[in-house]
C-alpha atoms as a PDB file:
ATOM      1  CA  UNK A   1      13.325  -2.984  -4.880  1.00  0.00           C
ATOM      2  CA  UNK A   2      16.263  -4.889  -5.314  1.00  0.00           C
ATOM      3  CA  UNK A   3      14.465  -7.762  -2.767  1.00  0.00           C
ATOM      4  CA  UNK A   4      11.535  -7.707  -5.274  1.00  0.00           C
ATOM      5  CA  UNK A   5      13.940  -8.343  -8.659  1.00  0.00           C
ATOM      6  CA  UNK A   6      16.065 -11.342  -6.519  1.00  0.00           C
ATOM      7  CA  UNK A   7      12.303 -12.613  -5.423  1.00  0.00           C
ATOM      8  CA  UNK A   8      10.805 -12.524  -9.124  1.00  0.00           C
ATOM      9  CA  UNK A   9      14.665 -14.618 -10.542  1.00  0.00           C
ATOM     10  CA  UNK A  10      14.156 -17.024  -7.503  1.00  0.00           C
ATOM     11  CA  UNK A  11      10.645 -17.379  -7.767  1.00  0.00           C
ATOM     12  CA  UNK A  12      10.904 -17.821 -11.880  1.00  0.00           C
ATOM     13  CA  UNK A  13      13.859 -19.936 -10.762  1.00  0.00           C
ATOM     14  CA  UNK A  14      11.608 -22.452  -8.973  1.00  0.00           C
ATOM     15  CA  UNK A  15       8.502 -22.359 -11.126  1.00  0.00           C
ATOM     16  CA  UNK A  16      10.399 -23.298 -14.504  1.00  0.00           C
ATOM     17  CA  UNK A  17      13.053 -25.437 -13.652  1.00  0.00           C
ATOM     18  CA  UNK A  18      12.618 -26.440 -10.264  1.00  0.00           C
ATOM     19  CA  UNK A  19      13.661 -24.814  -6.656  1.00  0.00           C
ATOM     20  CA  UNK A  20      17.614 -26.370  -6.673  1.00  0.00           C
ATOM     21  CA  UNK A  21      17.678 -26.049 -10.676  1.00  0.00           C
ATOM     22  CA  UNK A  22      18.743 -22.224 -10.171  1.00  0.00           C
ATOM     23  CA  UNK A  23      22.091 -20.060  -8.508  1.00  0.00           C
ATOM     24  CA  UNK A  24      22.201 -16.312  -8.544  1.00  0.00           C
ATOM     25  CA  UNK A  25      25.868 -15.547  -8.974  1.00  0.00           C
ATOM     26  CA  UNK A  26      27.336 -12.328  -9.904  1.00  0.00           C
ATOM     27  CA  UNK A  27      30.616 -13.749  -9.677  1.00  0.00           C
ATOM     28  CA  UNK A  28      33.509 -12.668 -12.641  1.00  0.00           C
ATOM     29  CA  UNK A  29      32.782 -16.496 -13.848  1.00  0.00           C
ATOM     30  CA  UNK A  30      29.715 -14.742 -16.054  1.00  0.00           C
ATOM     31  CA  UNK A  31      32.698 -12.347 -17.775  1.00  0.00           C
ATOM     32  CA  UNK A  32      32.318 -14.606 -20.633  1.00  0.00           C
ATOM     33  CA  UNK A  33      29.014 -14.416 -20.597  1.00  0.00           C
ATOM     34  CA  UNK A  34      28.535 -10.650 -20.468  1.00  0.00           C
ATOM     35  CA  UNK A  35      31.209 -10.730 -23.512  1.00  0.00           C
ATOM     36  CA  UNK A  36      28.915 -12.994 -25.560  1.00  0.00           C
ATOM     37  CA  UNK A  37      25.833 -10.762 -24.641  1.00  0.00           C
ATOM     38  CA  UNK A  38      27.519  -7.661 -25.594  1.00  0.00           C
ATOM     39  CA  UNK A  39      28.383  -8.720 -29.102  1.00  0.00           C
ATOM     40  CA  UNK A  40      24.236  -9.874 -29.928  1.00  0.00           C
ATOM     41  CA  UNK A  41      21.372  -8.519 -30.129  1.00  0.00           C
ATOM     42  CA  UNK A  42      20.911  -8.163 -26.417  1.00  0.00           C
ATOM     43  CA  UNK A  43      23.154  -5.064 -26.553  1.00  0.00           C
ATOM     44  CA  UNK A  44      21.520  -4.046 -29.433  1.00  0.00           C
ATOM     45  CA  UNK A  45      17.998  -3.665 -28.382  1.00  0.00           C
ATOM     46  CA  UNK A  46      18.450  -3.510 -24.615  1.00  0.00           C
ATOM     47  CA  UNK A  47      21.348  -2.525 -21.926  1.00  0.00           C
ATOM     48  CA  UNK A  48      22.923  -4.879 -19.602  1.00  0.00           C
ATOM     49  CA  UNK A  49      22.664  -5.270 -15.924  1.00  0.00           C
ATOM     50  CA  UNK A  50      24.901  -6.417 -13.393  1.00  0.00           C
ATOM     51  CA  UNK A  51      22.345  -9.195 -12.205  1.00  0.00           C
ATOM     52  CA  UNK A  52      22.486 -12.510 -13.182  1.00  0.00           C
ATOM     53  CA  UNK A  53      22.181 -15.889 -12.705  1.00  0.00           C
ATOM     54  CA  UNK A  54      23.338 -19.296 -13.973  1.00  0.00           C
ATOM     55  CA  UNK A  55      20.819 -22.274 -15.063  1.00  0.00           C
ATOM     56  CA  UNK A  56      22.297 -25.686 -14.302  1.00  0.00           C
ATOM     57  CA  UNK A  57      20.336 -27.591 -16.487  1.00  0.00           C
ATOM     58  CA  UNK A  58      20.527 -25.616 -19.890  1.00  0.00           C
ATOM     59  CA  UNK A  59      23.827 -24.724 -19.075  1.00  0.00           C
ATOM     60  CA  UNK A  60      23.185 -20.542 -19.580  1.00  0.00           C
ATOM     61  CA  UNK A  61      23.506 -17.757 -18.236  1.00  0.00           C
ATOM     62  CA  UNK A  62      20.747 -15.505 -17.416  1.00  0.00           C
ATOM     63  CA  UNK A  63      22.089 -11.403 -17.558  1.00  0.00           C
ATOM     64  CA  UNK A  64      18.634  -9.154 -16.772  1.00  0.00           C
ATOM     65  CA  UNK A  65      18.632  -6.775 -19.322  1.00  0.00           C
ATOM     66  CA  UNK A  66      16.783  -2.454 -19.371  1.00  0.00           C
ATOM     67  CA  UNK A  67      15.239  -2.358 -22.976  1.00  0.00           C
ATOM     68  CA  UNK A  68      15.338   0.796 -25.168  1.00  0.00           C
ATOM     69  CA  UNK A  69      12.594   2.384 -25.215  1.00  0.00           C
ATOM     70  CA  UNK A  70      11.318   1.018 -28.803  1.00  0.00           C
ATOM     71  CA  UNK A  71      11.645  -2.320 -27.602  1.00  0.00           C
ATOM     72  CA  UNK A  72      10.015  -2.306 -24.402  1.00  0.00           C
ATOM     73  CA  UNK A  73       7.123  -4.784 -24.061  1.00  0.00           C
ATOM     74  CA  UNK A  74       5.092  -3.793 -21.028  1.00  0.00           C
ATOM     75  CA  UNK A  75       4.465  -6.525 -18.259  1.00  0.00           C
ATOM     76  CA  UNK A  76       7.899  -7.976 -19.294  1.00  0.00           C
ATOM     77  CA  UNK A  77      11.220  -8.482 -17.583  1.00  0.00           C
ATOM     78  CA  UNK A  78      13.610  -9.267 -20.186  1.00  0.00           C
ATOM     79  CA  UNK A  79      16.688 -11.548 -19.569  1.00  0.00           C
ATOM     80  CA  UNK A  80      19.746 -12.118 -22.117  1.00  0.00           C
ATOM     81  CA  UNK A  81      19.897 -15.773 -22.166  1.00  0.00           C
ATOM     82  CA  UNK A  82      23.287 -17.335 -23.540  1.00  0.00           C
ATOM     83  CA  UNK A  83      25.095 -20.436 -23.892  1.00  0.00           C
ATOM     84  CA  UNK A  84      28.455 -20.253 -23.546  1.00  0.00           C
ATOM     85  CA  UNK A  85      29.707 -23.116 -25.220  1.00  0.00           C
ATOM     86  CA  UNK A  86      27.451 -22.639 -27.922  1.00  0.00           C
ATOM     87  CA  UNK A  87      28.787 -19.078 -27.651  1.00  0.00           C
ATOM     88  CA  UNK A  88      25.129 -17.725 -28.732  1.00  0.00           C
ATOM     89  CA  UNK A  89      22.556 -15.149 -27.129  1.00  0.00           C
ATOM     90  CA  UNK A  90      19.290 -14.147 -27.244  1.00  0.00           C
ATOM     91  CA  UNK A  91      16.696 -12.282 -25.389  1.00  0.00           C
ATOM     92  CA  UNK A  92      13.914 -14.117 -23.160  1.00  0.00           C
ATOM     93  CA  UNK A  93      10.836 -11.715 -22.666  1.00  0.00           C
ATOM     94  CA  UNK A  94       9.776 -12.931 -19.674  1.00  0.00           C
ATOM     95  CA  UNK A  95       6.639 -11.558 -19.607  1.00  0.00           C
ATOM     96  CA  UNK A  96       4.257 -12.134 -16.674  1.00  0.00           C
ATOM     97  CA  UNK A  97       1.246 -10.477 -14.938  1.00  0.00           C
ATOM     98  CA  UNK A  98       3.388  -9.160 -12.758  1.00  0.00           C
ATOM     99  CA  UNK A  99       3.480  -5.323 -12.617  1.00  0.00           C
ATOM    100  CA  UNK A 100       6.692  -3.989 -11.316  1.00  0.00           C
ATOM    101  CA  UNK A 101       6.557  -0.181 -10.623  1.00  0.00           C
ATOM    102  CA  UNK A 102       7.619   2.660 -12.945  1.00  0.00           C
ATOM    103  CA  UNK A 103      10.007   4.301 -10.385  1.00  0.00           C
ATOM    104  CA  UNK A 104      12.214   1.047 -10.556  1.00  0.00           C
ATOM    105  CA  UNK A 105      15.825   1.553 -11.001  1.00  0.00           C
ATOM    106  CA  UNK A 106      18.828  -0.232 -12.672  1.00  0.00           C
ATOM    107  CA  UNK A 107      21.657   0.218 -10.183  1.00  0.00           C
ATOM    108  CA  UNK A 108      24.443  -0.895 -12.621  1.00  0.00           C
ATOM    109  CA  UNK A 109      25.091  -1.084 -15.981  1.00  0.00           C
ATOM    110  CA  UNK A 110      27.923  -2.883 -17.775  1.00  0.00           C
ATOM    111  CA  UNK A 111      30.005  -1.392 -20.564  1.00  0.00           C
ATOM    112  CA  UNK A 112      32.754  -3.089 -23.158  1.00  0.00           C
ATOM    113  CA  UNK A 113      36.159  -1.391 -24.166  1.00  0.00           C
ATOM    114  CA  UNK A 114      37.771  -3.400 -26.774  1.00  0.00           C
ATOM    115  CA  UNK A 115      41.208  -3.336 -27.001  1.00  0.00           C
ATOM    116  CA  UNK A 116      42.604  -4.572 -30.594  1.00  0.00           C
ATOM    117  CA  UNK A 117      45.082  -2.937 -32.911  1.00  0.00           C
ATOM    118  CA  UNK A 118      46.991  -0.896 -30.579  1.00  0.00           C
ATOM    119  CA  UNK A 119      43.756   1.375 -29.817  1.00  0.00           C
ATOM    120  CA  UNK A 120      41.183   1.374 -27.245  1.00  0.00           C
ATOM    121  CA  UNK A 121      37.153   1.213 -28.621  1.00  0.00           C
ATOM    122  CA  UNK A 122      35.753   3.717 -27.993  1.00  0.00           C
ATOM    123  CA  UNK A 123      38.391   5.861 -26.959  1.00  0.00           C
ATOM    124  CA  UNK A 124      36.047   7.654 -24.697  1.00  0.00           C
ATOM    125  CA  UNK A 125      33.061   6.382 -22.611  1.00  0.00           C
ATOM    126  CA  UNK A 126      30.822   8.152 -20.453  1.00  0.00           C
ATOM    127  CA  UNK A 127      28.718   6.116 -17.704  1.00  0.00           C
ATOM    128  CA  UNK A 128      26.993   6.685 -14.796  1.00  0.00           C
ATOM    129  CA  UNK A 129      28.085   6.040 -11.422  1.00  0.00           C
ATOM    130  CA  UNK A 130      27.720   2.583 -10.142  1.00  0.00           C
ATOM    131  CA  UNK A 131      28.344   1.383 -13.677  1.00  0.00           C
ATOM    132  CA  UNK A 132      30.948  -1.659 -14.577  1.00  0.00           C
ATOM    133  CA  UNK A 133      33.481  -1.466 -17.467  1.00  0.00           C
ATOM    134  CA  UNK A 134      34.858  -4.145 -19.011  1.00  0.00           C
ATOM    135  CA  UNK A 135      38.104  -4.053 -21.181  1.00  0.00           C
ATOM    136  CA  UNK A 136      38.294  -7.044 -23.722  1.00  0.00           C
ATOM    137  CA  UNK A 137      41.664  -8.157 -25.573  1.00  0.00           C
ATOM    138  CA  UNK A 138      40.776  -8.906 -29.435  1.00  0.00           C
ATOM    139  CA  UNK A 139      44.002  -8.785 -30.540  1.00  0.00           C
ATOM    140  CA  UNK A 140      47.234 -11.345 -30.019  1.00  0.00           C
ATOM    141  CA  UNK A 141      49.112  -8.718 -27.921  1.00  0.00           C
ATOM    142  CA  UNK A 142      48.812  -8.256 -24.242  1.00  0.00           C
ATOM    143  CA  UNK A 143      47.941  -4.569 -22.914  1.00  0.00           C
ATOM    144  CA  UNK A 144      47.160  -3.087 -19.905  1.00  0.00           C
ATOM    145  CA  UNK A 145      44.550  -0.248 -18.590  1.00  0.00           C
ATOM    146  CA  UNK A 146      46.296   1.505 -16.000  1.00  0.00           C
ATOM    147  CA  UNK A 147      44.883   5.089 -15.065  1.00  0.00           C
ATOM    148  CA  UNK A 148      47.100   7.782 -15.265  1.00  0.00           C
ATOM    149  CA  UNK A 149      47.206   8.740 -11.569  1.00  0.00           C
ATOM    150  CA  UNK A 150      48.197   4.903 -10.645  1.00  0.00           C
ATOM    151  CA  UNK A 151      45.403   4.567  -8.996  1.00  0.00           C
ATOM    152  CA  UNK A 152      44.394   1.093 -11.169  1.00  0.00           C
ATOM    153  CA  UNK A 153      46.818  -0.952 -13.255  1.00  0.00           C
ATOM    154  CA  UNK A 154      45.782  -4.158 -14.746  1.00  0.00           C
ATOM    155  CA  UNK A 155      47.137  -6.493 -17.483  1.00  0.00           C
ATOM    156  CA  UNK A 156      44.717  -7.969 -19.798  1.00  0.00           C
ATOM    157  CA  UNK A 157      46.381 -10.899 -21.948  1.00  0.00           C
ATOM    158  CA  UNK A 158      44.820 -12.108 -25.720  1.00  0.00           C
ATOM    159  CA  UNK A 159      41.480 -13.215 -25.816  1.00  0.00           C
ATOM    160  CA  UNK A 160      40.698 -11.965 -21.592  1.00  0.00           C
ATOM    161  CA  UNK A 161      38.962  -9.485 -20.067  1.00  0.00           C
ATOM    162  CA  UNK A 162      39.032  -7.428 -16.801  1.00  0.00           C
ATOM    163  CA  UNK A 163      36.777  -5.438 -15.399  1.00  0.00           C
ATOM    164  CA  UNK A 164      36.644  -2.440 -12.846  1.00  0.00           C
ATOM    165  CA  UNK A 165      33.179  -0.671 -11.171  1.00  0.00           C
ATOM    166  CA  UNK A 166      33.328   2.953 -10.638  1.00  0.00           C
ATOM    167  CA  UNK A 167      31.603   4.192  -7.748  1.00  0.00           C
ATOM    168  CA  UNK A 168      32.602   7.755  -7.936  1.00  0.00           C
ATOM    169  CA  UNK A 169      32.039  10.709 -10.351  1.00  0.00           C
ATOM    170  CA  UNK A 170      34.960  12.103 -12.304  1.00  0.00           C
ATOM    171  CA  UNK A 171      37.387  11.549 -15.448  1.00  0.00           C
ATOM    172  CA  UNK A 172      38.877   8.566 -15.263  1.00  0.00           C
ATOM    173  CA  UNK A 173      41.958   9.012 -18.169  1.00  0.00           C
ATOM    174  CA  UNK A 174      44.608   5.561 -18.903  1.00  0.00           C
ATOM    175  CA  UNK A 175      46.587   4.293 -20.776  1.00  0.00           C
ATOM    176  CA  UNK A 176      48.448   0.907 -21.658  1.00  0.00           C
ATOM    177  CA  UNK A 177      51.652   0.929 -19.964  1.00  0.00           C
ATOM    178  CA  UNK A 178      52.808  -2.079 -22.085  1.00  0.00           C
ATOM    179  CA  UNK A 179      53.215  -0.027 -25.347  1.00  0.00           C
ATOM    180  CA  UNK A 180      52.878   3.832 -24.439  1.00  0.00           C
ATOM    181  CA  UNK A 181      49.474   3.961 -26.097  1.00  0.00           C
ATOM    182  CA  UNK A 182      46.911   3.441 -26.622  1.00  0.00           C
ATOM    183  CA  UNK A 183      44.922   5.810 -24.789  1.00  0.00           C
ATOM    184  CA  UNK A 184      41.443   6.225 -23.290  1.00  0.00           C
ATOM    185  CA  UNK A 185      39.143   7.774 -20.960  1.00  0.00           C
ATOM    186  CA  UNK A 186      36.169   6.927 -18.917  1.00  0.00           C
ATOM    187  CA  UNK A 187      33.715   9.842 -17.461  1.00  0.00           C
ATOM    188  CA  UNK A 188      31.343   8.947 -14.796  1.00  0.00           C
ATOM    189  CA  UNK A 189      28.056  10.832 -13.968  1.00  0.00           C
END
């Protein structure tokens, strides 16, 4: 299935813009991306994915998007488009007469922890397996999320990001080991 979602971005790819006017990248270049995209409506009205791809020529990045349910349009494959520099984001319906099955499945999802005020937001986070979470600094201190068993220690300075998948079930508790606290938890499904 995941063939058929590449196919349908490179064949969209070609038939707007071109067939060299489009790169799939899933690189941690799109971090500010997914950052922009998670503070609109995109995150609002749909759930990330980890699939996307950057448009030369506009300059944007392309993050597919899983609507809610009272949002859904059928025969359409949204996208979160967003500019970067412009720092904007907004959600391209993509709608074709292309019918993609029912039993399709989102293999990742992408989360945000922000970390501001000597707290973590929200302190606890459940996802499910395969999902991506991304800790953002909004404050003018430097933190870090390292998990209490050691296991993962990063340091995230003001205004960055870092990022960690989690492939495995379980209760994943940290803290900042710059300060003491704050504290937070992530549970995977």
């Amino acid at each position: 299935m995941k063939g058929i979602v590449i196919l349908f971005l490179v064949l969209g790819c070609f038939l707007v813009i071109g067939a060299s006017g489009c790169e799939v990248q899933t690189s941690n270049a799109s971090q500010d991306a997914i950052l922009i995209a998670a503070n609109s409506e995109c995150t609002q009205k749909a759930i990330l994915t980890n699939e996307s791809s950057y448009n030369p020529y506009s300059k944007t990045w392309w993050i597919n998007i899983v609507m809610k349910p009272e949002f859904k349009k059928d025969n359409c494959y949204p996208a979160c488009v967003v500019d970067v520099e412009k720092k904007t984001a907004e959600i391209n319906w993509r709608c074709t007469g292309l019918v993609v099955p029912n039993n399709t499945v989102v293999e990742q999802r992408i989360y945000i922890v922000a970390a501001n005020n000597f707290k973590f937001e929200p302190y606890q986070l459940t996802v499910p397996i395969g999902s991506t979470v991304v800790w953002k600094n909004e404050d003018i201190e430097s933190y870090s999320v390292t998990f209490n068993d050691q296991s993962f220690s990063e340091r995230i300075e003001p205004g960055k990001n870092i990022s960690k998948k989690f492939d495995a079930a379980g209760e994943y508790a940290y803290h900042d080991s710059v300060h003491g606290s704050p504290n937070g938890k992530i549970i995977v499904e």
